[in-house]
Protein backbone atom coordinates (compact mmCIF):
# COMPACT_ATOMS: atom_id res chain seq x y z
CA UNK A 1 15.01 -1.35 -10.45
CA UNK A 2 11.96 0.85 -9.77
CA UNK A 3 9.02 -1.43 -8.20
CA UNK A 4 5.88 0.69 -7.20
CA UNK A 5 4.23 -1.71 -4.03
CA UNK A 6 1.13 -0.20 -3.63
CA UNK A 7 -1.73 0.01 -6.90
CA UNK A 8 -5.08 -1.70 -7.36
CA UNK A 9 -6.82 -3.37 -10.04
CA UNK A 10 -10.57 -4.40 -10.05
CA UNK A 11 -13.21 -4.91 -12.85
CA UNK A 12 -15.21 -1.65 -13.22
CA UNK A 13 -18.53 -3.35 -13.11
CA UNK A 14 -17.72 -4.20 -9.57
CA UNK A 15 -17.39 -0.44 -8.93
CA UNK A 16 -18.88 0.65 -6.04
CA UNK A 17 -21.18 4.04 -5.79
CA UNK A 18 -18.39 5.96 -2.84
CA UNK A 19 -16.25 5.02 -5.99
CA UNK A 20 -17.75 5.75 -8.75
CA UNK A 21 -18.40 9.46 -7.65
CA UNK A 22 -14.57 9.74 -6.81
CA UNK A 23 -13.24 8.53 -10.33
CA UNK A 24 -15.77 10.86 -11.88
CA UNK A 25 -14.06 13.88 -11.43
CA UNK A 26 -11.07 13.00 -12.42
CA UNK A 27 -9.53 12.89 -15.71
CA UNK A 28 -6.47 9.90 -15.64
CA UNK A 29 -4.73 9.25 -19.18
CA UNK A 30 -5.14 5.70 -18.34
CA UNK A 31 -7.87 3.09 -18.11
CA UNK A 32 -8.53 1.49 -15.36
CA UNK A 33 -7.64 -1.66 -15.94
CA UNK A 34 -4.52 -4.14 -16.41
CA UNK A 35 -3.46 -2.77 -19.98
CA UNK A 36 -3.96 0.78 -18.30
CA UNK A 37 -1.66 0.02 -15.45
CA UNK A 38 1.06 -1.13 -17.84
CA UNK A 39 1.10 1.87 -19.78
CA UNK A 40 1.21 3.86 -16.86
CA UNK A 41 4.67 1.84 -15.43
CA UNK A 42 5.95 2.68 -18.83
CA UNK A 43 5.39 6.06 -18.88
CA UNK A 44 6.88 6.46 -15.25
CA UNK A 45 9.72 4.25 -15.92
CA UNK A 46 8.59 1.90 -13.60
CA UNK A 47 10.20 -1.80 -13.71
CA UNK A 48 7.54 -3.41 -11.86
CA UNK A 49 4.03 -3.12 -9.94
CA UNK A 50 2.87 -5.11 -6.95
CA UNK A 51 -0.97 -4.89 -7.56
CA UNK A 52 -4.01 -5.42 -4.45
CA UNK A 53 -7.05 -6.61 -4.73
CA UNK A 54 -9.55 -4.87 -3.13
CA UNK A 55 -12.81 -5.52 -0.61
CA UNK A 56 -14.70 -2.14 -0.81
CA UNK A 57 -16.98 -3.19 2.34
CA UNK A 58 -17.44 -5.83 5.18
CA UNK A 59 -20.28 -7.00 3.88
CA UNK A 60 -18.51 -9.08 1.69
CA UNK A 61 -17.91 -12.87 1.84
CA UNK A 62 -14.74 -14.71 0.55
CA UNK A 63 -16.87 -15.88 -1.97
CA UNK A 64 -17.39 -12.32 -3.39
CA UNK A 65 -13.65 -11.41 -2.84
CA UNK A 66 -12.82 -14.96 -4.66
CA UNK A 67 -13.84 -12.93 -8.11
CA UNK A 68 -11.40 -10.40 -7.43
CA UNK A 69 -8.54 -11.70 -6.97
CA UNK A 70 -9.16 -13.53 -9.96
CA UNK A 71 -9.05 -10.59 -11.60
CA UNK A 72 -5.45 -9.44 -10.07
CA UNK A 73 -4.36 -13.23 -10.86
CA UNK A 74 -5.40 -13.01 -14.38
CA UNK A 75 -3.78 -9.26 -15.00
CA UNK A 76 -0.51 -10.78 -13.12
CA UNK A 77 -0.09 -13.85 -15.18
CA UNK A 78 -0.89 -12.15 -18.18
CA UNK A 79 1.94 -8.79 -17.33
CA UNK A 80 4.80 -11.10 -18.20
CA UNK A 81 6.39 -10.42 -15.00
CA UNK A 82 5.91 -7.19 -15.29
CA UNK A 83 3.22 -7.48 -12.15
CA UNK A 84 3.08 -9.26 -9.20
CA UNK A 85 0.07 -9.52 -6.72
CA UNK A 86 -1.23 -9.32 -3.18
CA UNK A 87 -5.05 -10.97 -2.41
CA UNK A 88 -7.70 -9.79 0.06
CA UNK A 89 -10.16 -11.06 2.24
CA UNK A 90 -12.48 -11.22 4.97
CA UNK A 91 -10.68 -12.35 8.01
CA UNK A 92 -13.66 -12.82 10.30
CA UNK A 93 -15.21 -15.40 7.68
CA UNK A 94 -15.13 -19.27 8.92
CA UNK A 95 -12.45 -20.56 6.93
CA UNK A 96 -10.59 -17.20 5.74
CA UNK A 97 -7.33 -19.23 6.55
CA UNK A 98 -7.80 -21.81 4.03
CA UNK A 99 -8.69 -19.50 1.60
CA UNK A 100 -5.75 -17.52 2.26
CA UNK A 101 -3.77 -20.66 1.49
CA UNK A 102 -6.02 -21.46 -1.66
CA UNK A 103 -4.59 -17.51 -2.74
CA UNK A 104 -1.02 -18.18 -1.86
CA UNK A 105 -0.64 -21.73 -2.72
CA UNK A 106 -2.53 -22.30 -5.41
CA UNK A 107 -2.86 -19.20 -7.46
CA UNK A 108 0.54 -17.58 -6.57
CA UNK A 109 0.03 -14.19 -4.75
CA UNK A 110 2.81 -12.99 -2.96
CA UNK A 111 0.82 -11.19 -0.08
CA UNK A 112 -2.01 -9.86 1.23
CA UNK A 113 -3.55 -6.36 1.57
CA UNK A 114 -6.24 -5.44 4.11
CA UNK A 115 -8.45 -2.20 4.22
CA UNK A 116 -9.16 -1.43 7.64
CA UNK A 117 -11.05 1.44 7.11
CA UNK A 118 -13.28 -0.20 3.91
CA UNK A 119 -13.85 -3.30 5.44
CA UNK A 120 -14.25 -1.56 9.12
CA UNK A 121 -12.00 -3.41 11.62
CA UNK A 122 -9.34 -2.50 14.34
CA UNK A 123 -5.97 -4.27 13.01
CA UNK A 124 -5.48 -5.55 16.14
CA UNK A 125 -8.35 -7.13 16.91
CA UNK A 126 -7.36 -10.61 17.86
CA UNK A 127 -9.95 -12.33 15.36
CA UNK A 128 -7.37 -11.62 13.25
CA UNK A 129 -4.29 -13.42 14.70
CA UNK A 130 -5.13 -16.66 12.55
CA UNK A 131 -4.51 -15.08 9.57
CA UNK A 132 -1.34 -12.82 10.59
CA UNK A 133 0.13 -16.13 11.82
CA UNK A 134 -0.16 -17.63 8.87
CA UNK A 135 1.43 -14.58 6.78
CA UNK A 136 4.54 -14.92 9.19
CA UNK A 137 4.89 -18.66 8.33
CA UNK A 138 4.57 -17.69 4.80
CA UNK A 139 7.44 -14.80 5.48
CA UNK A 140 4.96 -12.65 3.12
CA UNK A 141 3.73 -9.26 3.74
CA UNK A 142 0.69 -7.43 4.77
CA UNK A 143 -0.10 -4.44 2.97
CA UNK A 144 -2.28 -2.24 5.16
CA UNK A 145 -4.42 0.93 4.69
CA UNK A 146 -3.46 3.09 7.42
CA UNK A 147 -4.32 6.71 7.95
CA UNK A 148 -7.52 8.58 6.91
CA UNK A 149 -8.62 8.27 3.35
CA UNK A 150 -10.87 10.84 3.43
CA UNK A 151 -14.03 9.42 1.63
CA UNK A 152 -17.47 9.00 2.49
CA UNK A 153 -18.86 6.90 3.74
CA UNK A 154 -15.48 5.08 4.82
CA UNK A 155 -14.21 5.97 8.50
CA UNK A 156 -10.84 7.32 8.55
CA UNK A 157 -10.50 6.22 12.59
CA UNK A 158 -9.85 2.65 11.56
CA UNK A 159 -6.50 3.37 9.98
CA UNK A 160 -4.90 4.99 12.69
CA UNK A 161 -1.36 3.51 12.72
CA UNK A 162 -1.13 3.22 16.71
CA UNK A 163 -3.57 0.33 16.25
CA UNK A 164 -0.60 -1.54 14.82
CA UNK A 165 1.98 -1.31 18.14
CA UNK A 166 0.38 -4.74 19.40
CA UNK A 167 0.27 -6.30 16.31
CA UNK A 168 3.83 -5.80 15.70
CA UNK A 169 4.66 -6.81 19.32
CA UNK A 170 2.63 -10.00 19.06
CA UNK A 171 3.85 -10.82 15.67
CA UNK A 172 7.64 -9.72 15.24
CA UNK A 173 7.98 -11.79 12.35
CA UNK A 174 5.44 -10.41 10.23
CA UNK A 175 6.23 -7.70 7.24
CA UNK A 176 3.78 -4.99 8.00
CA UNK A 177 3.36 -2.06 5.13
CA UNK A 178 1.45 1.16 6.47
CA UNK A 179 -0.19 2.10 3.19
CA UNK A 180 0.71 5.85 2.46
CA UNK A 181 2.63 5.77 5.72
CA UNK A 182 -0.43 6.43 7.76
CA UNK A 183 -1.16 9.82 6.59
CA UNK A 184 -1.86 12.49 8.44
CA UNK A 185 -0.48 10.90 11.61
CA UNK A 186 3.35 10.63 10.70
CA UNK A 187 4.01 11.08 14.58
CA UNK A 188 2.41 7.44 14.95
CA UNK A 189 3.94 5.69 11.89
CA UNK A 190 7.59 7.29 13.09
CA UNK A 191 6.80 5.68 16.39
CA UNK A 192 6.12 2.56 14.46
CA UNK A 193 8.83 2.76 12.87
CA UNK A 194 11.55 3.67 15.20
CA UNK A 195 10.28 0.50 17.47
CA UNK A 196 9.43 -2.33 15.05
CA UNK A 197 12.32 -3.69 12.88
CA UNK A 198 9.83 -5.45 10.83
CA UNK A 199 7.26 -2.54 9.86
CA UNK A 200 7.73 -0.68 6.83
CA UNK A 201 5.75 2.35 5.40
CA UNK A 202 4.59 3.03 1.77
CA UNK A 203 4.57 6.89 0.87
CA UNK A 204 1.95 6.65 -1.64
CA UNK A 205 -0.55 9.86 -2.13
CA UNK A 206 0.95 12.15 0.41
CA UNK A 207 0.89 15.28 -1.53
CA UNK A 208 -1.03 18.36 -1.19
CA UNK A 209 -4.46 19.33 -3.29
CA UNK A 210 -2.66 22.57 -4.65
CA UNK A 211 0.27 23.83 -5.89
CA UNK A 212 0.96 25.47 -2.81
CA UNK A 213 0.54 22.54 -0.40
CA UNK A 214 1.74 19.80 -3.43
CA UNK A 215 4.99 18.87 -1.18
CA UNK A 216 4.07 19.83 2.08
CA UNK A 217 2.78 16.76 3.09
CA UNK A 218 5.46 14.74 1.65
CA UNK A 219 8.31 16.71 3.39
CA UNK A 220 5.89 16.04 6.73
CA UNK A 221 6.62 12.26 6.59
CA UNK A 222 10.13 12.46 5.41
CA UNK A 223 11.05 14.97 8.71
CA UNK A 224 9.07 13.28 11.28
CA UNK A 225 10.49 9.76 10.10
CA UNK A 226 13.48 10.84 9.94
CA UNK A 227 13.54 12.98 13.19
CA UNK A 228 12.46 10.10 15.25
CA UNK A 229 12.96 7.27 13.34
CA UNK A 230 16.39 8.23 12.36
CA UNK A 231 16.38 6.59 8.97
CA UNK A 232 14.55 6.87 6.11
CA UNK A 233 15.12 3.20 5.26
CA UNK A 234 12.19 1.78 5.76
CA UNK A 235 10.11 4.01 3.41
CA UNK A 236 8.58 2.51 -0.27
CA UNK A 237 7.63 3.93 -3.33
CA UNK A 238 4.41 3.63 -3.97
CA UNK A 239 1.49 5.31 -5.64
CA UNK A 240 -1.91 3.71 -5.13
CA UNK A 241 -2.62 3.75 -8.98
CA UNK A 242 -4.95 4.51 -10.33
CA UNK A 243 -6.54 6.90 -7.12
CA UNK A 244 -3.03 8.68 -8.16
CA UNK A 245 -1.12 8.37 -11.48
CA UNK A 246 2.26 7.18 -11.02
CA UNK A 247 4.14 9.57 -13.00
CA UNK A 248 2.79 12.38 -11.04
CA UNK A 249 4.00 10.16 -8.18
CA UNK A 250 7.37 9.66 -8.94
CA UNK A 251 8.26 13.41 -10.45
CA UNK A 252 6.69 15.26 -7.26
CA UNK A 253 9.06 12.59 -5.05
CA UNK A 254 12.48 13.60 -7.99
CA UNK A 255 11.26 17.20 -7.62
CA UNK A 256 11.00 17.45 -4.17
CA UNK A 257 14.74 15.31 -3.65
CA UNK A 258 15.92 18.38 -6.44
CA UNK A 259 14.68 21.19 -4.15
CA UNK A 260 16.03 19.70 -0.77
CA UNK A 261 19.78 21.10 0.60
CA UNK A 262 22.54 18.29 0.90
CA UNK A 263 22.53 19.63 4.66
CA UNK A 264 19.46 19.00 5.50
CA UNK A 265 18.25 16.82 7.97
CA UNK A 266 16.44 14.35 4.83
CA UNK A 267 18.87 14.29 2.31
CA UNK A 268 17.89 14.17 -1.37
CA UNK A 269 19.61 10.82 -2.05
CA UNK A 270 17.30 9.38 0.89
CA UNK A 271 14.50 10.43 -0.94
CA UNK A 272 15.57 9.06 -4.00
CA UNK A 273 16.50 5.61 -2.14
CA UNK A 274 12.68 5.52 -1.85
CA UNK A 275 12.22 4.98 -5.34
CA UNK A 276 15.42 2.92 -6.10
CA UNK A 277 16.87 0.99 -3.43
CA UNK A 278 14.74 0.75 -0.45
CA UNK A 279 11.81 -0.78 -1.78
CA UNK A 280 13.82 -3.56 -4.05
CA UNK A 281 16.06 -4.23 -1.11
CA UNK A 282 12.39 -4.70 0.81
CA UNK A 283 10.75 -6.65 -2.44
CA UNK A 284 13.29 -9.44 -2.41
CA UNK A 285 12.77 -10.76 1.35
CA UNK A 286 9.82 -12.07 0.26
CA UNK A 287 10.18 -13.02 -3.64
């Protein structure tokens, strides 16, 4: 089973300008929206999409964010299991627990997803240990942004995945995703991930802007994790649709798992574990 855990969905209208500029150079075969993302899983042979909701800013309230994860609710129930979906929020709101229960209780999301950078918080900042606690009752994951994402006017410095040692240490319990695996500072996500049983890392949109550097970033993560980590293992599939198509996402990974010597030190079945077993074996701890 192929299960891509990292996309987004969000009604255009709610589009930010930082946004709006980015999408408008590119040229996607798919719409943006939930019948887009469908046609893109088929077209990629994917079996399954775990889709975020998204805060674009820390300015907004729950009440704002309540909107869209409506919209992720309404695209899930309506994928025919095809989708499943993570809410967000603003943790420093009064009452951001409750509605965190209203999202997993009552309208059946199966995690959460956070945007440090976006919505311009340290992850461990202890405001937040309310809501983590709760996640770790719930045995459900956190999807974080980590690393730079390299648009204005978000700060990349946020995202840093050394921010997420003491979170990890304080919460042992809780399934942590580092959203595209903290790029560019693979030395801190192997770090991560050689210490913390229960962090994982999604390798979504680490590939180069030419030809040339396509793979180089990808065979980056895959060496340092691997080098100091000592496993692969704990590496998803994911492609942060629709910033990055998921066909283009899944033949660069086949491609690069082609090109790489059964001696190596990352063997190409590792890499294609990413896409197969390692992230259903990670999807069914929590569904």
């Amino acid at each position: 089973m192929v299960i891509d855990i990292h996309s987004h969905l969000w009604p255009m209208d709610r589009n930010p300008e930082a946004m709006r500029q980015y999408f408008q150079n590119r040229n996607s075969r798919f719409a943006f929206d939930a019948d887009g993302l469908l046609a893109s899983m088929e077209a990629a042979g994917i079996d399954l999409t775990v889709v975020s909701a998204l805060a674009f800013g820390p300015e907004l309230t729950n009440r704002d964010i309540r909107g869209l994860n409506q919209y992720v609710a309404d695209a899930v129930r309506h994928s025919q299991g095809k989708l499943q979906g993570f809410c967000t929020l603003n943790p420093f709101e009064e009452g951001s627990v409750d509605f965190l229960r209203s999202c997993i209780e009552d309208e059946g999301f199966v995690g959460l997803k956070l945007h440090c950078n976006m919505q311009r918080f340290y992850p461990n900042d202890e405001r937040l240990d309310p809501v983590y606690r709760q996640m770790q009752e719930y045995g459900k994951p956190i999807l974080f942004h980590s690393g730079g994402i390299g648009v204005r006017p978000y700060g990349d410095i946020y995202g840093r995945p050394v921010y997420m040692d003491e979170t990890a240490l304080k919460f042992p319990g809780l399934m942590i995703i580092l959203g595209h695996a903290g790029r560019i500072w693979y030395e801190e996500t192997a770090m991560l991930l050689r210490k913390h049983p229960n962090i994982y890392a999604d390798i979504s949109t680490n590939f180069g802007k030419t030809g040339e550097t396509l793979n180089w970033p990808m065979q980056q993560l895959l060496q340092t994790v691997k080098g100091w980590a000592g496993s692969t293992g704990h590496l998803l599939f994911g492609s942060d649709f629709p910033f990055y198509e998921q066909t283009a996402t899944r033949e660069n990974l086949e491609a690069l798992a082609d090109q790489l010597p059964d001696g190596g030190l990352v063997k190409p079945a590792e890499v294609r574990q990413i896409i197969t077993t390692n992230t259903e074996a990670f999807f069914h701890k929590f569904i």
